[in-house]
C-alpha atoms as a PDB file:
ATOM      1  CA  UNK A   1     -14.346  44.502   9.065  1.00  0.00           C
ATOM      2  CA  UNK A   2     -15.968  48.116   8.277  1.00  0.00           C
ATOM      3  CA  UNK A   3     -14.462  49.062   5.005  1.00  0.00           C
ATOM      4  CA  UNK A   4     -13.953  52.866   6.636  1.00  0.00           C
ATOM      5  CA  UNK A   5     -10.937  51.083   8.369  1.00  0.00           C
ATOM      6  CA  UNK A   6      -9.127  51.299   4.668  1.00  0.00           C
ATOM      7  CA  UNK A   7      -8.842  55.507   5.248  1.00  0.00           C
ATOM      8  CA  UNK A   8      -7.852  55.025   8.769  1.00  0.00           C
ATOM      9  CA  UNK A   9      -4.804  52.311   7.334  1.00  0.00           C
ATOM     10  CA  UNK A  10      -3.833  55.554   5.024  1.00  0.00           C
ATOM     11  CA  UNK A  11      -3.469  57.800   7.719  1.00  0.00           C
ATOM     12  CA  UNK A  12      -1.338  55.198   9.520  1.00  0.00           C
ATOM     13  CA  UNK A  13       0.986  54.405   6.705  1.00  0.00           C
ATOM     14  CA  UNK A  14       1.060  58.447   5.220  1.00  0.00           C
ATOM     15  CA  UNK A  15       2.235  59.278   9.080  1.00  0.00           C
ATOM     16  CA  UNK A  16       5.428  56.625   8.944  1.00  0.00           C
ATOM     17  CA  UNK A  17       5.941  57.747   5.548  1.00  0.00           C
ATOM     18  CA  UNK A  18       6.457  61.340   6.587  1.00  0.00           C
ATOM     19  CA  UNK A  19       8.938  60.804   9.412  1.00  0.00           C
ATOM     20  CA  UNK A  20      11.223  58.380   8.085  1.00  0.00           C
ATOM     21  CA  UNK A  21      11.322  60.120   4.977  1.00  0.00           C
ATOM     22  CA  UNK A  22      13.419  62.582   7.113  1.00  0.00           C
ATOM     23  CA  UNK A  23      15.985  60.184   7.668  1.00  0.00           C
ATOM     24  CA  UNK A  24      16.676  59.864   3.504  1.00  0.00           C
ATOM     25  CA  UNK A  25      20.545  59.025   2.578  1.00  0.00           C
ATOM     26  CA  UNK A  26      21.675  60.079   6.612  1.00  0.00           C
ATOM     27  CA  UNK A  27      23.018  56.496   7.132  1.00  0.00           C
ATOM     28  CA  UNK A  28      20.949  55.664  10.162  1.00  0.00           C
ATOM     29  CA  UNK A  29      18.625  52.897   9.747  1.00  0.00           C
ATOM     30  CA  UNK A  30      17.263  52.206  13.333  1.00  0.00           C
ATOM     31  CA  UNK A  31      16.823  55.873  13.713  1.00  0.00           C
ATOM     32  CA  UNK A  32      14.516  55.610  10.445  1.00  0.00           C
ATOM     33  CA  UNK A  33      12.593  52.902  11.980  1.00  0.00           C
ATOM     34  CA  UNK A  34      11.880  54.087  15.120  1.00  0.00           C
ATOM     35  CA  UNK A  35      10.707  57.241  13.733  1.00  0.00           C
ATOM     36  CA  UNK A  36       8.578  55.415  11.557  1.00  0.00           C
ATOM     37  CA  UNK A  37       7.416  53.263  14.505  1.00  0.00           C
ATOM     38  CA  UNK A  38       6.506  56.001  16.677  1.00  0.00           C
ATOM     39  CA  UNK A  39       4.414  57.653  14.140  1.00  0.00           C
ATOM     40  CA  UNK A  40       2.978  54.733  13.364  1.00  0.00           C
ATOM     41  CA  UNK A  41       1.648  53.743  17.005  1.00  0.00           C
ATOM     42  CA  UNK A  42       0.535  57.171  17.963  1.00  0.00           C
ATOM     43  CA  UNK A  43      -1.766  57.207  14.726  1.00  0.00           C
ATOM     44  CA  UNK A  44      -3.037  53.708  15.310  1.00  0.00           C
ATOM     45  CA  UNK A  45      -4.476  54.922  19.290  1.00  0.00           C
ATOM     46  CA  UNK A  46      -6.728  56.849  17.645  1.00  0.00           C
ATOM     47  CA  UNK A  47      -8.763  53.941  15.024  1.00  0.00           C
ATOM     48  CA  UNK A  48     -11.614  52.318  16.378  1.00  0.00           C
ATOM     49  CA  UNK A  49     -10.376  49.171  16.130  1.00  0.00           C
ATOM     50  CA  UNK A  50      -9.186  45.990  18.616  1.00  0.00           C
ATOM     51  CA  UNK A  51      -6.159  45.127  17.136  1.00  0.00           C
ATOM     52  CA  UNK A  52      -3.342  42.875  17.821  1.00  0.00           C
ATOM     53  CA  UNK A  53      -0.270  41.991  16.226  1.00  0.00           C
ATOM     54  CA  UNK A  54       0.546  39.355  15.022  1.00  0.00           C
ATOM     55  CA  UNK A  55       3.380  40.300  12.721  1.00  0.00           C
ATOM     56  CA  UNK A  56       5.843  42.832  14.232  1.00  0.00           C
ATOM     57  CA  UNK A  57       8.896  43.953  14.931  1.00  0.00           C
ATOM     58  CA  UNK A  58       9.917  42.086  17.241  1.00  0.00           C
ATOM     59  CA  UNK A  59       8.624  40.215  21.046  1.00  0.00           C
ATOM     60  CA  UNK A  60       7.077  42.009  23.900  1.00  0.00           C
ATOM     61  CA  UNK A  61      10.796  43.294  25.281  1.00  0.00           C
ATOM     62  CA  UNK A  62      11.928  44.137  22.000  1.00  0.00           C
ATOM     63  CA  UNK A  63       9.689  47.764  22.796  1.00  0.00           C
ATOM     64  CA  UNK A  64       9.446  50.723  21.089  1.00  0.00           C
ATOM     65  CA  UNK A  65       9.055  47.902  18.337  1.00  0.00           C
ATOM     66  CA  UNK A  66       5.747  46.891  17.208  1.00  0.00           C
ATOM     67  CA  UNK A  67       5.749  43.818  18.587  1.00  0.00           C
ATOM     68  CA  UNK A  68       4.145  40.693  18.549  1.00  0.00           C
ATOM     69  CA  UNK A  69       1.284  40.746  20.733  1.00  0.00           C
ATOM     70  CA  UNK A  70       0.995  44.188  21.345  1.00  0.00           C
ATOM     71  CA  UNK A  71      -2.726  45.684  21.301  1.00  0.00           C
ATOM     72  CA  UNK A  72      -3.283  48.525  19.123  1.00  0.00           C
ATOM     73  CA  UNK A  73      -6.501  51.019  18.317  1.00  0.00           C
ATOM     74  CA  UNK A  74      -9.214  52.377  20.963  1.00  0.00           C
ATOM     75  CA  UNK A  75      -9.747  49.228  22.180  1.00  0.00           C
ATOM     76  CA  UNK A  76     -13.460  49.720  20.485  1.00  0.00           C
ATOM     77  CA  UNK A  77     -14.432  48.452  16.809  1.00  0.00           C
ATOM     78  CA  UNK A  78     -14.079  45.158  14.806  1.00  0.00           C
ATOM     79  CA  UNK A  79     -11.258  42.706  16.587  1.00  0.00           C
ATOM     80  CA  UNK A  80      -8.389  42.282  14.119  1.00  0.00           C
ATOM     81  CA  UNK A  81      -5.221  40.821  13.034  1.00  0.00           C
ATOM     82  CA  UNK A  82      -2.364  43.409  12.371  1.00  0.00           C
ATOM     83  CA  UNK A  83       0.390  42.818   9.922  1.00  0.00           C
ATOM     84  CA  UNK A  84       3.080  45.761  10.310  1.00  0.00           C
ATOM     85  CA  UNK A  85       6.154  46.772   8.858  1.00  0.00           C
ATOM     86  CA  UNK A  86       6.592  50.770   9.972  1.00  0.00           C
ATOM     87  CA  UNK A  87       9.339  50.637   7.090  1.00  0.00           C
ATOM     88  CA  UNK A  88      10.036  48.111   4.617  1.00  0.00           C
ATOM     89  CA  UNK A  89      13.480  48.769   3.799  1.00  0.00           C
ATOM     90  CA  UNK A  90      15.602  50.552   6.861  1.00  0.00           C
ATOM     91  CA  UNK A  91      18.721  50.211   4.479  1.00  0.00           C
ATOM     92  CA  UNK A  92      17.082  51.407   1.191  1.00  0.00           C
ATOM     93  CA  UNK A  93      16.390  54.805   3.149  1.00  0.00           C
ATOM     94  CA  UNK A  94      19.504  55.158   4.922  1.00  0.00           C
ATOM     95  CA  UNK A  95      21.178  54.872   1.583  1.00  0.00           C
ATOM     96  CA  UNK A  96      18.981  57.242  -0.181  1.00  0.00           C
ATOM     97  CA  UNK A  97      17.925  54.241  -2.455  1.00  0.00           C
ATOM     98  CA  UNK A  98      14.794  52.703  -4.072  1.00  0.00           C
ATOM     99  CA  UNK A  99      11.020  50.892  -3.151  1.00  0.00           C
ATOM    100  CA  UNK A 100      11.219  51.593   0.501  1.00  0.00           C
ATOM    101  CA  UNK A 101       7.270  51.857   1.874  1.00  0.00           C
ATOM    102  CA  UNK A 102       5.389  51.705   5.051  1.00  0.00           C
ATOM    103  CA  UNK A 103       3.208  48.954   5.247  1.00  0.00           C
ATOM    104  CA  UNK A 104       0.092  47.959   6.928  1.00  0.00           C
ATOM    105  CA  UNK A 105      -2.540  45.032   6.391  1.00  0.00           C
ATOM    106  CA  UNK A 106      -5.200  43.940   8.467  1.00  0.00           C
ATOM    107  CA  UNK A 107      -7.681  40.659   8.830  1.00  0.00           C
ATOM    108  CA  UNK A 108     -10.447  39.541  10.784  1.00  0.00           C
ATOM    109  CA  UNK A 109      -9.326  38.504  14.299  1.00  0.00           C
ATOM    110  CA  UNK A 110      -7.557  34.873  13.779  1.00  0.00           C
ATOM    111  CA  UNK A 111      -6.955  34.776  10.437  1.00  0.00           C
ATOM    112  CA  UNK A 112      -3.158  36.007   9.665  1.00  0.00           C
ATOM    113  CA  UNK A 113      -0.514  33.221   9.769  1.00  0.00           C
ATOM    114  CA  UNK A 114       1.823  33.900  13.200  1.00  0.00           C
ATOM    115  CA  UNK A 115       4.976  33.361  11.029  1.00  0.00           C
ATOM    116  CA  UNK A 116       7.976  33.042  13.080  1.00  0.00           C
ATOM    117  CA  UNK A 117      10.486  35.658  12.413  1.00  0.00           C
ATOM    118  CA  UNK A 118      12.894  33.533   9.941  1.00  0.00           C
ATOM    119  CA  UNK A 119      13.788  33.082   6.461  1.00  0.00           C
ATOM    120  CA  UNK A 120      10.831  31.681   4.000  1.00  0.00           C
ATOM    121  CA  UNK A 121      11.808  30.668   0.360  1.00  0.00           C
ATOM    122  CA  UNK A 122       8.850  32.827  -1.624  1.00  0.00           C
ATOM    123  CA  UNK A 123       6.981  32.440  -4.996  1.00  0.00           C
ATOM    124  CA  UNK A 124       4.705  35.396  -6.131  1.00  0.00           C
ATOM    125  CA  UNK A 125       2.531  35.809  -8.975  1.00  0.00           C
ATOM    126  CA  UNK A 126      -0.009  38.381  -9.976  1.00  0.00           C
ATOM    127  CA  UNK A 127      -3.403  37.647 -11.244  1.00  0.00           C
ATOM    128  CA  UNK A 128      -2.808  36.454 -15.105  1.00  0.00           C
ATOM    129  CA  UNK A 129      -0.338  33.943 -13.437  1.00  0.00           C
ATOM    130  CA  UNK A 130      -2.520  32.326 -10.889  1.00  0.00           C
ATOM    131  CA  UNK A 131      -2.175  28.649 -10.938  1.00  0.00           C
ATOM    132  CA  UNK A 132       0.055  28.504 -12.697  1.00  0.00           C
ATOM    133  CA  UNK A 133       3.493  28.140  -9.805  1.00  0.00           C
ATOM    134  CA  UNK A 134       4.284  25.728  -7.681  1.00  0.00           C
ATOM    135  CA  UNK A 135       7.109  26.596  -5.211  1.00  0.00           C
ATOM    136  CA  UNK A 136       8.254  22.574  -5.361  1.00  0.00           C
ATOM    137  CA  UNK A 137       8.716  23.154  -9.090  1.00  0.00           C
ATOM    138  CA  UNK A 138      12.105  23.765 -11.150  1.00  0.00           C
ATOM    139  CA  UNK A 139      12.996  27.410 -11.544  1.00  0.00           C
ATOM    140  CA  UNK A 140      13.114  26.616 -15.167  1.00  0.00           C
ATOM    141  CA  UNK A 141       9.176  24.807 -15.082  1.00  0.00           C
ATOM    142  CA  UNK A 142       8.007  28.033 -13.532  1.00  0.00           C
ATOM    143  CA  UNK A 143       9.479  30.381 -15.333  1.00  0.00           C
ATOM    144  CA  UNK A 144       7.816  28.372 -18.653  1.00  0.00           C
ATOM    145  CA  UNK A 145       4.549  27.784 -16.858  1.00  0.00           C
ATOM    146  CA  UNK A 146       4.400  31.805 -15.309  1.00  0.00           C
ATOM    147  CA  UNK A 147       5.305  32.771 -19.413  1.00  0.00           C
ATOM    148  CA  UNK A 148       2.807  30.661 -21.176  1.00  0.00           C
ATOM    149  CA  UNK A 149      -0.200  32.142 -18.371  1.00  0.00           C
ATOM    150  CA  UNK A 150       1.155  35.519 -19.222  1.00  0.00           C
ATOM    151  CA  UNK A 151       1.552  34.991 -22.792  1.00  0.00           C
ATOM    152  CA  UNK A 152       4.382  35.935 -23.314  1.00  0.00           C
ATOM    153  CA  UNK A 153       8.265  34.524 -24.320  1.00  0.00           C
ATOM    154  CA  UNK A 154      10.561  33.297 -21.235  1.00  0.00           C
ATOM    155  CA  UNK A 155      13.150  35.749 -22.222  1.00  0.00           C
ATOM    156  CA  UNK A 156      10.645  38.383 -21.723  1.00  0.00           C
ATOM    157  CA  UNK A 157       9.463  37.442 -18.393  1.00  0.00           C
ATOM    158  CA  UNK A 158      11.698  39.401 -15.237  1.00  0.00           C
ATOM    159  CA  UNK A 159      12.083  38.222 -11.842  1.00  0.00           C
ATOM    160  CA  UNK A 160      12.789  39.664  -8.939  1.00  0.00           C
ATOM    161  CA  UNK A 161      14.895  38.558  -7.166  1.00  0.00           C
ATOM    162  CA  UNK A 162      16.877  39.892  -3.301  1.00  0.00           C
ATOM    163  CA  UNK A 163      20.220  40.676  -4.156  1.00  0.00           C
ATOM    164  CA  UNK A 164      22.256  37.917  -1.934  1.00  0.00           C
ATOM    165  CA  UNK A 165      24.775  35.389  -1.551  1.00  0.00           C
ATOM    166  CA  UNK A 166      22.267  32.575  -1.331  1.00  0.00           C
ATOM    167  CA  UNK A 167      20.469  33.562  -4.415  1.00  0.00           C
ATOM    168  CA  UNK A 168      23.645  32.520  -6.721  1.00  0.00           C
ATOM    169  CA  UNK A 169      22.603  29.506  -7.858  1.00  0.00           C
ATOM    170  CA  UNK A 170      18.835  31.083  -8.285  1.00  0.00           C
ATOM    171  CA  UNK A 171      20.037  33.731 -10.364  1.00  0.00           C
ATOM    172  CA  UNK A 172      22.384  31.382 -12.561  1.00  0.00           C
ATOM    173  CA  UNK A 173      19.237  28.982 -12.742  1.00  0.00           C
ATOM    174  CA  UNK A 174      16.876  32.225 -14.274  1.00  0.00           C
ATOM    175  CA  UNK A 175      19.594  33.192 -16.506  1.00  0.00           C
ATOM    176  CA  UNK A 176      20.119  28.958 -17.829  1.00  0.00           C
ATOM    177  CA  UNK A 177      15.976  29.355 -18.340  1.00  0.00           C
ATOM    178  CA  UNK A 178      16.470  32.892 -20.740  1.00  0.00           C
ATOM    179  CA  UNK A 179      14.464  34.777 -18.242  1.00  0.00           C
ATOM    180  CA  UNK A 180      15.315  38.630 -17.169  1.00  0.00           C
ATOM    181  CA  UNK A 181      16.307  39.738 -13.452  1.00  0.00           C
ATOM    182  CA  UNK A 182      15.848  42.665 -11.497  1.00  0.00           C
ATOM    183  CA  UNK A 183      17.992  42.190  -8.738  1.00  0.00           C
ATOM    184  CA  UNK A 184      16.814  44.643  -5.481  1.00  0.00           C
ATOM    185  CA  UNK A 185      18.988  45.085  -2.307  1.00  0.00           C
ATOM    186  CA  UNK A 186      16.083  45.004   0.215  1.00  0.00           C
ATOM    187  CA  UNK A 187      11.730  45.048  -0.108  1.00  0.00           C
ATOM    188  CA  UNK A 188      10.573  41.783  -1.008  1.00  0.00           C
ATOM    189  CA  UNK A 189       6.998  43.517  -0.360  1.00  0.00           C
ATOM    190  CA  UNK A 190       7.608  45.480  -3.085  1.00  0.00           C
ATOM    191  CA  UNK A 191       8.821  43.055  -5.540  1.00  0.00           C
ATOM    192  CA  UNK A 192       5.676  40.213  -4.710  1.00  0.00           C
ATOM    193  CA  UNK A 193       3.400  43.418  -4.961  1.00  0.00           C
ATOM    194  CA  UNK A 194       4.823  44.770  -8.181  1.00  0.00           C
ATOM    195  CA  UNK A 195       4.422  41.368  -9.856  1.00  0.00           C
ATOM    196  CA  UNK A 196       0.256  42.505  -9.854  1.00  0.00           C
ATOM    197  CA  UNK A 197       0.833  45.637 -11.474  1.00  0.00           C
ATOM    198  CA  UNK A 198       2.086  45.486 -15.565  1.00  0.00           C
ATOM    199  CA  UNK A 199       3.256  49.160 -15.212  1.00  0.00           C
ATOM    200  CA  UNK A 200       5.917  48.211 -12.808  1.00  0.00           C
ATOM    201  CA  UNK A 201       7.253  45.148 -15.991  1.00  0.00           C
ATOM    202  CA  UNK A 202       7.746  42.263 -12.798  1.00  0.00           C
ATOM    203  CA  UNK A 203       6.078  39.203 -13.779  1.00  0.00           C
ATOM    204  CA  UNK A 204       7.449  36.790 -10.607  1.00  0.00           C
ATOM    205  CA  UNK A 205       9.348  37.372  -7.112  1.00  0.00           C
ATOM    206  CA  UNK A 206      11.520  34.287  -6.444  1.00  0.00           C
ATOM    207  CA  UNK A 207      13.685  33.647  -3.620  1.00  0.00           C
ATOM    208  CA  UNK A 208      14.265  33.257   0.030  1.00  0.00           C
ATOM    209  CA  UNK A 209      13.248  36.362   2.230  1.00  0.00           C
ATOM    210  CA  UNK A 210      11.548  37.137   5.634  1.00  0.00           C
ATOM    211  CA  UNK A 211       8.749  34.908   6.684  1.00  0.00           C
ATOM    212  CA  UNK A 212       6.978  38.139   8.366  1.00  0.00           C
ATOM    213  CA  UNK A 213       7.612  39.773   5.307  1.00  0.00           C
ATOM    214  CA  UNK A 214       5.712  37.036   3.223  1.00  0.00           C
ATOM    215  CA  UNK A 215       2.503  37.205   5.517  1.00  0.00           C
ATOM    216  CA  UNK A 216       2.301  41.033   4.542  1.00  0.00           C
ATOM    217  CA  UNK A 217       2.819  40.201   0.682  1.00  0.00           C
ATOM    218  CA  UNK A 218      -0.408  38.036   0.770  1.00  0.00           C
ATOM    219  CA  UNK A 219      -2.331  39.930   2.380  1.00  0.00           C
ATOM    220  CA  UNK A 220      -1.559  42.216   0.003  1.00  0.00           C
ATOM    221  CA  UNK A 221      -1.964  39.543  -2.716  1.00  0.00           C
ATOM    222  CA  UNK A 222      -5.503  38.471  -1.564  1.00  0.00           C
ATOM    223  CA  UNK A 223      -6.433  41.882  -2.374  1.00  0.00           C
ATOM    224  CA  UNK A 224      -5.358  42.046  -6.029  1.00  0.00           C
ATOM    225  CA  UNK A 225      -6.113  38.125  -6.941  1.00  0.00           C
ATOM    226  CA  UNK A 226      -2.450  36.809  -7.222  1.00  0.00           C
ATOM    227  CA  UNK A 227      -1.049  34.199  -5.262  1.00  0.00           C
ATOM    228  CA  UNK A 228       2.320  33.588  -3.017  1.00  0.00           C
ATOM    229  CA  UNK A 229       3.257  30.306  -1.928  1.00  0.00           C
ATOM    230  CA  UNK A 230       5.732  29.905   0.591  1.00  0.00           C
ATOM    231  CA  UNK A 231       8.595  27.025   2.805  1.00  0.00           C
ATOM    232  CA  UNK A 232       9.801  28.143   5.971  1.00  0.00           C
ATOM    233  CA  UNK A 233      14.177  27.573   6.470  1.00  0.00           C
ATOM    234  CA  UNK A 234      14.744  27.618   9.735  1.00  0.00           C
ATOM    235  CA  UNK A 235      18.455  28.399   9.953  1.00  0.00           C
ATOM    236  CA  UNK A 236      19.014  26.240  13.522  1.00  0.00           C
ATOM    237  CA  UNK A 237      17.360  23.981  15.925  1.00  0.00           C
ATOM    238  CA  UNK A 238      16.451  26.901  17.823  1.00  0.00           C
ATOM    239  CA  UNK A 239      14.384  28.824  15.053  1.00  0.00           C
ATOM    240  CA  UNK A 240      13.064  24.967  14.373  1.00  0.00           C
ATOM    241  CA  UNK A 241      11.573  24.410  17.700  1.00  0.00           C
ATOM    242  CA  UNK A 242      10.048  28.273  17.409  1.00  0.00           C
ATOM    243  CA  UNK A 243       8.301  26.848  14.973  1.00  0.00           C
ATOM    244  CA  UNK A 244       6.882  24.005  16.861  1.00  0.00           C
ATOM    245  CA  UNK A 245       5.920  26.680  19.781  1.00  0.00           C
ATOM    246  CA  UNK A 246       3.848  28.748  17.711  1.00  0.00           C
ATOM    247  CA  UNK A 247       1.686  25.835  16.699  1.00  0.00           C
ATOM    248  CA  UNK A 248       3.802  25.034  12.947  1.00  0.00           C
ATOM    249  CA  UNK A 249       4.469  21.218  13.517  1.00  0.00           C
ATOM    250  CA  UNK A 250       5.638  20.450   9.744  1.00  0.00           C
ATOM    251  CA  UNK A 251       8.296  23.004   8.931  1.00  0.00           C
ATOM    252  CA  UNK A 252       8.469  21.554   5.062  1.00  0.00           C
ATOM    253  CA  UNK A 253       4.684  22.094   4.098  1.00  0.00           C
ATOM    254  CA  UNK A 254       4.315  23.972   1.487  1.00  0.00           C
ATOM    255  CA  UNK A 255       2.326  27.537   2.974  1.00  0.00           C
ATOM    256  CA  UNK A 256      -0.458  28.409   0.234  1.00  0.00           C
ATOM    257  CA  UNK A 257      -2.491  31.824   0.294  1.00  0.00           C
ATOM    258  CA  UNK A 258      -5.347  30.348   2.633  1.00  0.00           C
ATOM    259  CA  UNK A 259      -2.709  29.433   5.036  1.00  0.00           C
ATOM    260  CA  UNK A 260      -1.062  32.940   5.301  1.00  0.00           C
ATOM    261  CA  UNK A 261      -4.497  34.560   5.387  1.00  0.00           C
ATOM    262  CA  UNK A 262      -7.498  31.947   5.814  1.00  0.00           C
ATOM    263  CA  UNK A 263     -10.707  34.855   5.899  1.00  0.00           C
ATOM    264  CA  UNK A 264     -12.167  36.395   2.974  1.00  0.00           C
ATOM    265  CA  UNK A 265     -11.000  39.617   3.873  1.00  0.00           C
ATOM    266  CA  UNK A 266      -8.423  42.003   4.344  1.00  0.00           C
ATOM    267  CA  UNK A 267      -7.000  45.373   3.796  1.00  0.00           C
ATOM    268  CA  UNK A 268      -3.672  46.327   3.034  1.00  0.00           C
ATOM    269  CA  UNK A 269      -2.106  49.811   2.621  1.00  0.00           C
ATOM    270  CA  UNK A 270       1.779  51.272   1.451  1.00  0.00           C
ATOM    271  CA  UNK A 271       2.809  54.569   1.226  1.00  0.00           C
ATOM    272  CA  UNK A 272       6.086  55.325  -0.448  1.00  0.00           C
ATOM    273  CA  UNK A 273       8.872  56.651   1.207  1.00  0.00           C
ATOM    274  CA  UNK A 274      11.512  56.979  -1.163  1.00  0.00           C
ATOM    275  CA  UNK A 275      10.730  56.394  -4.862  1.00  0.00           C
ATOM    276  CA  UNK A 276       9.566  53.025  -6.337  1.00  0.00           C
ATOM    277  CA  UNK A 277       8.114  51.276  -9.959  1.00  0.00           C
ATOM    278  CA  UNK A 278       4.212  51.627  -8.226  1.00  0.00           C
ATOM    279  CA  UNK A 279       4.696  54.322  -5.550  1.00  0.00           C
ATOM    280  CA  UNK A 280       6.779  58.036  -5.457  1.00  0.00           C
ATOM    281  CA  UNK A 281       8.031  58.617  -2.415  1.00  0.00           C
ATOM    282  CA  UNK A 282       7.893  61.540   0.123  1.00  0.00           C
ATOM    283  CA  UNK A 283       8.254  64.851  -1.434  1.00  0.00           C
ATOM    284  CA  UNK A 284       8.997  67.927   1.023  1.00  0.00           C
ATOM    285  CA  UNK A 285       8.025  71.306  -0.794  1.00  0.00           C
ATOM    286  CA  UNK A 286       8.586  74.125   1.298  1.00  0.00           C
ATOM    287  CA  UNK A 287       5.358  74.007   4.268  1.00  0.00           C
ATOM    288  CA  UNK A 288       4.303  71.102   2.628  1.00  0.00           C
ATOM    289  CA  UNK A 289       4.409  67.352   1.691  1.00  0.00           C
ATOM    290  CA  UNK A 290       3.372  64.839  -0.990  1.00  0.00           C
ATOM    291  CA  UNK A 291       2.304  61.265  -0.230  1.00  0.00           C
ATOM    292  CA  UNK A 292       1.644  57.904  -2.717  1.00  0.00           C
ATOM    293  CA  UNK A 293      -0.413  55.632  -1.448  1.00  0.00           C
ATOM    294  CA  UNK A 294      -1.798  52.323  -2.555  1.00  0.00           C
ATOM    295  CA  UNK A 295      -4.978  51.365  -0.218  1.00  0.00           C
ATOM    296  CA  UNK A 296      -6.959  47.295  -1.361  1.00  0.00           C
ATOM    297  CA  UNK A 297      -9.289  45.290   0.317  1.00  0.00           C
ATOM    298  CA  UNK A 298      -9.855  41.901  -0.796  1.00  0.00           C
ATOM    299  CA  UNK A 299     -13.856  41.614   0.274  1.00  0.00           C
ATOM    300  CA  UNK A 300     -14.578  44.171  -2.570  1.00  0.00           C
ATOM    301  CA  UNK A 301     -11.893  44.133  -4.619  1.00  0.00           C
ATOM    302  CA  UNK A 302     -11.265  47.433  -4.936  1.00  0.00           C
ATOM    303  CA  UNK A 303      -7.757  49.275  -5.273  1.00  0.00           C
ATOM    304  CA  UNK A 304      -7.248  52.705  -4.885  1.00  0.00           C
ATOM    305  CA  UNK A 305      -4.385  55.111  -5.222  1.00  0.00           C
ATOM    306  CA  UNK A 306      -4.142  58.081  -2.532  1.00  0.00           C
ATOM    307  CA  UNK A 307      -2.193  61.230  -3.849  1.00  0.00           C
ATOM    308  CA  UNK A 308      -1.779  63.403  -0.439  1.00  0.00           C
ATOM    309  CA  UNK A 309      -0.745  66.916   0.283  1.00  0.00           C
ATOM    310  CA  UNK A 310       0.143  67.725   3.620  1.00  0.00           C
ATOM    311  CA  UNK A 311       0.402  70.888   5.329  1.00  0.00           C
ATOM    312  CA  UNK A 312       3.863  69.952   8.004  1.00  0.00           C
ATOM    313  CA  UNK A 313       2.700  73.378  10.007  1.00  0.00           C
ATOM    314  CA  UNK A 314      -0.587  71.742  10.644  1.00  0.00           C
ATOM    315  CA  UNK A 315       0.716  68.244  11.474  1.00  0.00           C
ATOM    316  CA  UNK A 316       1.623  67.086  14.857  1.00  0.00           C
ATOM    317  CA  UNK A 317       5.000  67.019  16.069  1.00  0.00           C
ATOM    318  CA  UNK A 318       4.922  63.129  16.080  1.00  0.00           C
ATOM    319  CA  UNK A 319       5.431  63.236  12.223  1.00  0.00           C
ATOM    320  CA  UNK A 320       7.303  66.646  11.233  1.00  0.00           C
ATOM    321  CA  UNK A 321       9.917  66.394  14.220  1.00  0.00           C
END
């Protein structure tokens, strides 16, 4: 891939981030996400790219989605894999609440796991940590094995963890091993991303989320050297036999990094849209607006945060209406 494609991800991501950021505390989630959507797409025709996606929104009728399968870019440049979420949290913005981004990653044409949209029971680790899991494991083995690589005590290590009905015997599990929990309502993203950073204090994400989700936490993973491992749950025989469809024939293996992104490269980009522990979100000042962005690619390593002030008389309409 041609590492200019990072800057282009930016724009992408700083667009969705500006719209929905309009929709702050209102109460209306799809309206949120299709304004983050539509900014989104109309960025993405003008990269130089061949992209398809391969984790979406939703299937080919499911449009103004994202969806699976639909081709994004000029139609010129590198062929690639798209991972989207236009916004990672439609709830946390309609409520006016924390960690909601807009996310983006990218890979080398063939190379993203097609993860059926379903639940996937998660582990996430940042770099000091690697090894160190295995999602087959106790909660209470991790938790010892994720302290000890991190050097720490148990009862100093913090989780995150969604915020859910099925996570009760989870959470009373963490608490039994002495650990801490940060329990969020939505953004598992956020929470495998933050366990990479020490500023944000997460040291593991734990739990069952979205399977589409997980394939953009790797991605962003591979960038910053942790590691996710993941177990689809199909919920019914339906979901099950999706599986078989889109080429999964053992629904219990256990889904390491090289399965949810087998290349040695990839980019990944979130911008904020309402406050977070790594990223502020949109800021509206008068004629203008302020962006966060965090922008990685795993071929070189590098991570860079994007602080961006935007003049809203000199954007187009598809982002300040």
């Amino acid at each position: 891939m041609e590492r200019s494609l990072s800057m282009e991800l930016v724009r992408v991501t700083e667009a969705a981030a500006l719209k929905s950021a309009r929709w702050m505390g209102r109460g209306k989630k799809e309206e949120a996400d299709d304004a983050a959507t539509t900014a989104m797409r109309a960025v993405f025709d003008t990269i130089p790219m061949q992209g398809t996606v391969v984790i979406g929104e939703g299937e080919m009728d499911e449009a103004p989605m994202l969806y699976i399968g639909e081709k994004l870019g000029t139609g010129n440049g590198p062929g690639v894999d798209v991972a989207v979420d236009p916004l990672e949290g439609t709830s946390i913005v309609a409520n006016g609440s924390w960690n909601a981004l807009s996310v983006i990653a990218i890979a080398d044409k063939g190379t993203l796991l097609h993860a059926p949209d379903m639940y996937m029971d998660k582990i996430a680790v940042g770099p000091e940590a690697v090894g160190s899991i295995d999602i087959n494991a106790s909660t209470f083995d991790n938790l010892q094995a994720v302290a000890k690589a991190k050097n720490k005590a148990v009862e100093d290590v913090v989780v995150t963890v969604l915020d859910r009905p099925r996570h009760h015997k989870l959470i009373e599990e963490i608490r039994e091993a002495g650990a801490r929990i940060k329990l969020i309502s939505n953004g598992d993203v956020a929470g495998a991303i933050n366990t990479a950073f020490d500023e944000t204090g997460v040291d593991i994400l734990l739990g069952i989320g979205g399977a589409p989700e997980g394939v953009i936490a790797a991605a962003a993973l591979k960038c910053l050297g942790g590691e996710i491992q993941g177990k689809l749950v199909p919920a019914n025989k339906e979901e099950s036999d999706r599986c078989s469809k889109m080429g999964i024939r053992d629904i219990n293996k256990v889904l390491y990094m090289d399965d949810f992104c087998s290349g040695d490269d990839a980019i990944f980009a979130a911008t904020g849209v309402t406050d977070g522990e790594l990223l502020k979100g949109v800021q509206f000042k008068g004629t203008n607006a302020t962006t966060e962005t965090v922008v990685m690619r795993a071929k070189s390593g590098t991570v860079r945060f994007i602080d961006g002030t935007h003049s809203l008389q000199k954007k187009p309409d598809f982002v300040i209406k």
